[in-house]
Protein backbone atom coordinates (compact mmCIF):
# COMPACT_ATOMS: atom_id res chain seq x y z
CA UNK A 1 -82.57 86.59 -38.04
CA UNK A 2 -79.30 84.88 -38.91
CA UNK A 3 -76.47 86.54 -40.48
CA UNK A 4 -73.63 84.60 -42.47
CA UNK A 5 -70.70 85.97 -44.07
CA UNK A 6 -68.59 83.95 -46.87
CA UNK A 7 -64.89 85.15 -47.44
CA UNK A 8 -63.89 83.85 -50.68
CA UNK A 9 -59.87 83.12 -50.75
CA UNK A 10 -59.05 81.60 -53.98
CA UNK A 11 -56.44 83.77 -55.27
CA UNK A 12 -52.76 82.93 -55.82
CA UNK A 13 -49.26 85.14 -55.20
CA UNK A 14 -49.10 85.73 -59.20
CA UNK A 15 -49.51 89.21 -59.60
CA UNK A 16 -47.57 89.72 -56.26
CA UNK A 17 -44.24 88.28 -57.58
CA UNK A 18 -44.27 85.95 -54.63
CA UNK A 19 -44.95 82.01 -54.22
CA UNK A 20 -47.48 82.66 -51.13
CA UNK A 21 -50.84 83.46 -52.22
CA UNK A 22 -51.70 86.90 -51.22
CA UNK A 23 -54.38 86.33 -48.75
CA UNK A 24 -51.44 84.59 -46.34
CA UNK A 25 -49.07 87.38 -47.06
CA UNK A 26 -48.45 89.10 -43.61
CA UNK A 27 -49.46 92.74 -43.31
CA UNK A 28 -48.62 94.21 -39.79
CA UNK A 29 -47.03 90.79 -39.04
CA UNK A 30 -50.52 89.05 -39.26
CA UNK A 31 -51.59 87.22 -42.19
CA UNK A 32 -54.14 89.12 -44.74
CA UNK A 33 -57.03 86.68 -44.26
CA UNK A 34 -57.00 86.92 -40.57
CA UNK A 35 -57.44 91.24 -40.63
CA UNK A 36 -60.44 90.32 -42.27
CA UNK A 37 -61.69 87.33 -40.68
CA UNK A 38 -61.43 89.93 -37.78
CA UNK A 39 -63.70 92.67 -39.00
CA UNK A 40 -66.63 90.41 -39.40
CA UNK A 41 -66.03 89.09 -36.52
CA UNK A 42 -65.93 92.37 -34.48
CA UNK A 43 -68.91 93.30 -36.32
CA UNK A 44 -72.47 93.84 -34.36
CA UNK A 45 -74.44 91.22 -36.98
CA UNK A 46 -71.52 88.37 -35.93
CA UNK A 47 -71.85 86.42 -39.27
CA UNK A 48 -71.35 82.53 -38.92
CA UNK A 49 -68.28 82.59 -41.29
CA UNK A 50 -67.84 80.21 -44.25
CA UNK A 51 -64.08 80.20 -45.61
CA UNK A 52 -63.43 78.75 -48.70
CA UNK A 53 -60.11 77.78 -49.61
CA UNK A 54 -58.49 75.51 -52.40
CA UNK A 55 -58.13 72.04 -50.98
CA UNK A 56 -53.95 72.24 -51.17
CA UNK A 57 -54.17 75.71 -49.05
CA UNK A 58 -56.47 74.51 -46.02
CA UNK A 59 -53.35 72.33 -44.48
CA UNK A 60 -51.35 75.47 -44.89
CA UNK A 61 -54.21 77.67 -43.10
CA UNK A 62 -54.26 75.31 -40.25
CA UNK A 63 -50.90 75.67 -39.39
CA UNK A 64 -51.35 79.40 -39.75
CA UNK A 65 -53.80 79.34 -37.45
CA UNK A 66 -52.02 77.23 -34.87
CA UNK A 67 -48.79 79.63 -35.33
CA UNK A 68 -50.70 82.83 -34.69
CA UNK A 69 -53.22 81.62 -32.31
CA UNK A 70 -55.90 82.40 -34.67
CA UNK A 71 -59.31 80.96 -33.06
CA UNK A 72 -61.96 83.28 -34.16
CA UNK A 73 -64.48 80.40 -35.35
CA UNK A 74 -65.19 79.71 -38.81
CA UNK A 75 -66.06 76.73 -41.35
CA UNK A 76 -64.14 76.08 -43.96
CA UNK A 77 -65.22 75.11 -47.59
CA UNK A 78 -63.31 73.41 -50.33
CA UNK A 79 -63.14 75.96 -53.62
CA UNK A 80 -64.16 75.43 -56.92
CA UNK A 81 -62.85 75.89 -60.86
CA UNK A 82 -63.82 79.60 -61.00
CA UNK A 83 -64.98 82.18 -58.34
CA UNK A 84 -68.52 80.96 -59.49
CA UNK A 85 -68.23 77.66 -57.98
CA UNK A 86 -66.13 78.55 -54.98
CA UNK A 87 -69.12 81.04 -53.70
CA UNK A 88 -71.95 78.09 -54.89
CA UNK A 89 -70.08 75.65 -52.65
CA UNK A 90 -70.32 77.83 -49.71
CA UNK A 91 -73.96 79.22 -50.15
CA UNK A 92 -74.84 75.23 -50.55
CA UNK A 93 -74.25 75.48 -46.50
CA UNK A 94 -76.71 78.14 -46.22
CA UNK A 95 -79.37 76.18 -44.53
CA UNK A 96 -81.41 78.47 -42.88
CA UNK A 97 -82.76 81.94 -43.94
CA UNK A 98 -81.15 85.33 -43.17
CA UNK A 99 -78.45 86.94 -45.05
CA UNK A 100 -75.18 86.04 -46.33
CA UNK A 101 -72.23 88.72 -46.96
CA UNK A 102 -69.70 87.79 -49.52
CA UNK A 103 -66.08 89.16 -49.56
CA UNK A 104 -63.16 89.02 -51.01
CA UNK A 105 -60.28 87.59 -48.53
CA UNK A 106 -57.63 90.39 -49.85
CA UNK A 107 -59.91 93.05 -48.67
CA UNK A 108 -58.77 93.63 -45.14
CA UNK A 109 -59.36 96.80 -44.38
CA UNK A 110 -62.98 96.65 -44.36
CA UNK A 111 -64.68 98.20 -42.05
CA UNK A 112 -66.92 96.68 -39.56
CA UNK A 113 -69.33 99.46 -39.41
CA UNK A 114 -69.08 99.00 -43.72
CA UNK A 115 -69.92 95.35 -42.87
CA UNK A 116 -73.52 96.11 -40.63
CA UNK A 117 -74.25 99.12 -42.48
CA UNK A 118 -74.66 96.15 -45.72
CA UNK A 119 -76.50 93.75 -43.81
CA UNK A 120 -78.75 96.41 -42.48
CA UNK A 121 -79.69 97.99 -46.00
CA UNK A 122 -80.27 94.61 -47.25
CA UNK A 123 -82.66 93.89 -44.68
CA UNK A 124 -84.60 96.64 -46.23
CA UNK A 125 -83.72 96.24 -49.99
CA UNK A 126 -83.12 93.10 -50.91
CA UNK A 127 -79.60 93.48 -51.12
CA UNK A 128 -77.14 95.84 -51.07
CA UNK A 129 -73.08 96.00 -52.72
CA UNK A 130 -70.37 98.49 -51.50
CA UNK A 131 -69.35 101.01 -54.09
CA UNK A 132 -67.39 103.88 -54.70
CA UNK A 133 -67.42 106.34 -57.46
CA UNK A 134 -64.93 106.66 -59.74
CA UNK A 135 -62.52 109.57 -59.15
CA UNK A 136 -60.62 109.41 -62.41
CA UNK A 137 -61.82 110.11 -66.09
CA UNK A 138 -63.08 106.92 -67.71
CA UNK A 139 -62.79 105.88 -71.34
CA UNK A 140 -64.22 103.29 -72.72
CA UNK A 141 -62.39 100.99 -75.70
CA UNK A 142 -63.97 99.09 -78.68
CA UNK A 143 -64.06 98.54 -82.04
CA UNK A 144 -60.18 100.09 -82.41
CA UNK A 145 -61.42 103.33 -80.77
CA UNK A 146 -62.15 105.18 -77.38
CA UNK A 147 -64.93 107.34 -75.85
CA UNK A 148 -65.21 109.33 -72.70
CA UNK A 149 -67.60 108.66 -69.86
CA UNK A 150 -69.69 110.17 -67.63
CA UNK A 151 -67.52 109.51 -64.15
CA UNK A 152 -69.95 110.55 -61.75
CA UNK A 153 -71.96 107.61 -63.60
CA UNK A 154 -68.93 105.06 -62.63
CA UNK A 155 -68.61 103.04 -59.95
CA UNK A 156 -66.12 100.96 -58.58
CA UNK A 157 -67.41 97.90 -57.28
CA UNK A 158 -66.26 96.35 -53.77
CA UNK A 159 -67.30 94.05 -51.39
CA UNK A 160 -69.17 93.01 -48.84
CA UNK A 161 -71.86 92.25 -51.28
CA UNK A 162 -75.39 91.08 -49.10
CA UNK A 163 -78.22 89.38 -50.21
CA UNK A 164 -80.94 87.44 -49.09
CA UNK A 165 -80.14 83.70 -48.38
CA UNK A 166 -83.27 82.38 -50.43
CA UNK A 167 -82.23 84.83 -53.32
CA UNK A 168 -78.63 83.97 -53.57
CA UNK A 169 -79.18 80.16 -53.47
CA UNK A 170 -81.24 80.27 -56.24
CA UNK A 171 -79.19 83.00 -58.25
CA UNK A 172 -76.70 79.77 -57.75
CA UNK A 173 -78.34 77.15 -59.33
CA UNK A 174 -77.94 78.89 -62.50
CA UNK A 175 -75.23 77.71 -65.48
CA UNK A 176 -71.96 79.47 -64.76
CA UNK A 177 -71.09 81.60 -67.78
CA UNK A 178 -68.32 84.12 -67.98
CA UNK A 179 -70.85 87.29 -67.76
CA UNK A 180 -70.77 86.30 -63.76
CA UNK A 181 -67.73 88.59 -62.56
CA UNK A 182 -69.23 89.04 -59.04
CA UNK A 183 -71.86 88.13 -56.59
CA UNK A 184 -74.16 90.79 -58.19
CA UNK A 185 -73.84 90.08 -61.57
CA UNK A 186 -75.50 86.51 -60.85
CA UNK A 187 -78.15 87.73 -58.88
CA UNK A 188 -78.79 90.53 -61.73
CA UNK A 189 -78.83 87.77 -64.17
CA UNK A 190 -82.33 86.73 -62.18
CA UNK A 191 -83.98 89.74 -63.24
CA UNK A 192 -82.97 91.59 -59.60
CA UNK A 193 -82.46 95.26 -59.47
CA UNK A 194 -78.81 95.81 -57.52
CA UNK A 195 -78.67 98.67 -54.89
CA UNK A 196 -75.06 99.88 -54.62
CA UNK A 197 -74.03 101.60 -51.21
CA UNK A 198 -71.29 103.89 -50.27
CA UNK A 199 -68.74 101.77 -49.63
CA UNK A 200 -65.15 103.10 -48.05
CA UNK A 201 -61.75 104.39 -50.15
CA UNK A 202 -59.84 101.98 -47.15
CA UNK A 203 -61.07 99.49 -48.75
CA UNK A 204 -58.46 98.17 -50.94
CA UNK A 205 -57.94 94.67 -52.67
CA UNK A 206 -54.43 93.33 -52.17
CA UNK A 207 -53.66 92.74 -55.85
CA UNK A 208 -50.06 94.11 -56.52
CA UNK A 209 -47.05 95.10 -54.07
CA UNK A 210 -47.77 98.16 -53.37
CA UNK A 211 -51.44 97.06 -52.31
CA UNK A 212 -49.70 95.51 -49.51
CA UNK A 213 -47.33 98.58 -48.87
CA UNK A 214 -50.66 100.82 -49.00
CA UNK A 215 -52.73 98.35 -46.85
CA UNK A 216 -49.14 98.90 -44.05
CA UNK A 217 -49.72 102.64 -44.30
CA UNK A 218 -53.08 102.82 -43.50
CA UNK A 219 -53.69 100.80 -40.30
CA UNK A 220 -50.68 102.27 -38.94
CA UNK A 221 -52.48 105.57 -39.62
């Protein structure tokens, strides 16, 4: 059975205060997107690995690569508008069967035993997202006023998020609308009952400063 993986890198240095998008900010002098090119690399189910990247960062990526002697193979696909059509141009290379991982690039800290523990629950499932619950209260606001929450019915979603090949190319091929947040939410919109597995409090998203300053701390640990 074939195994892909598809690391979506679309994000900019915004929310970082910096001019370098966040997935080529170094953390332990190696850029973000290579940690996690890495884990699903070193992983047993050794995903082909699709890469997509705005067309203005991919000249930029290859000289990163040259500079750090980054060879690990993997294809590299041309993003889209929204996060929506960055993942459908990559799962429009999916040309066999199997089962495709998607993650976000500024996770790198994933796990590679996360990584095969999702492809092997989705061989069994259907598909399978990394979760974690939520560990603070949660309120929820509308209509001018806010209510409490169950938290042990909260999760925080993560990635990887697996699936099927077949299932995700045809979740694809539906109209984009602004319900589709993640991977899962487009497959749900098919009618498909999501299975959420444990997934790991490592597993950060570089989003803000002291993501990256967290991210330092915990692989030196």
């Amino acid at each position: 059975m074939k195994y892909f993986a598809i690391i979506v890198a679309g994000g900019s240095g915004n929310r970082m205060q910096t001019e370098t998008p966040k997935q080529f900010l170094l953390l332990q002098n190696l850029p973000v997107l290579m940690h996690t090119i890495k884990a699903f690399a070193q992983s047993n189910a050794q995903p082909k690995i699709f890469l997509v990247l705005g067309k203005e960062q991919q000249d930029y990526w290859k000289r990163l690569c040259e500079e750090f002697h980054f060879y690990i193979p993997h294809e590299v696909v041309t993003g889209g508008t929204e996060r929506f059509y960055s993942v459908k141009n990559a799962v429009d290379r999916l040309f066999e069967n199997g089962y495709v991982a998607i993650h976000d690039a500024v996770r790198p800290l994933v796990s590679s035993a996360l990584i095969d523990k999702c492809f092997n629950q989705t061989q069994t499932m259907g598909n399978a997202i990394a979760a974690v619950k939520s560990s603070d209260s949660v309120r929820m606001f509308a209509e001018n006023t806010s209510k409490a929450l169950n938290r042990d019915d909260i999760y925080l979603v993560q990635t990887p998020q697996t699936f099927e090949c077949d299932t995700l190319k045809k979740a694809y091929k539906q109209e984009f609308t602004s319900k589709f947040t993640d991977d899962a939410s487009v497959v749900e919109a098919m009618g498909q009952t999501i299975n959420i597995i444990e997934g790991e409090r490592n597993n950060i998203k570089i989003t803000y400063p002291i993501d990256l300053e967290l991210a330092e701390l915990l692989l030196k640990k």
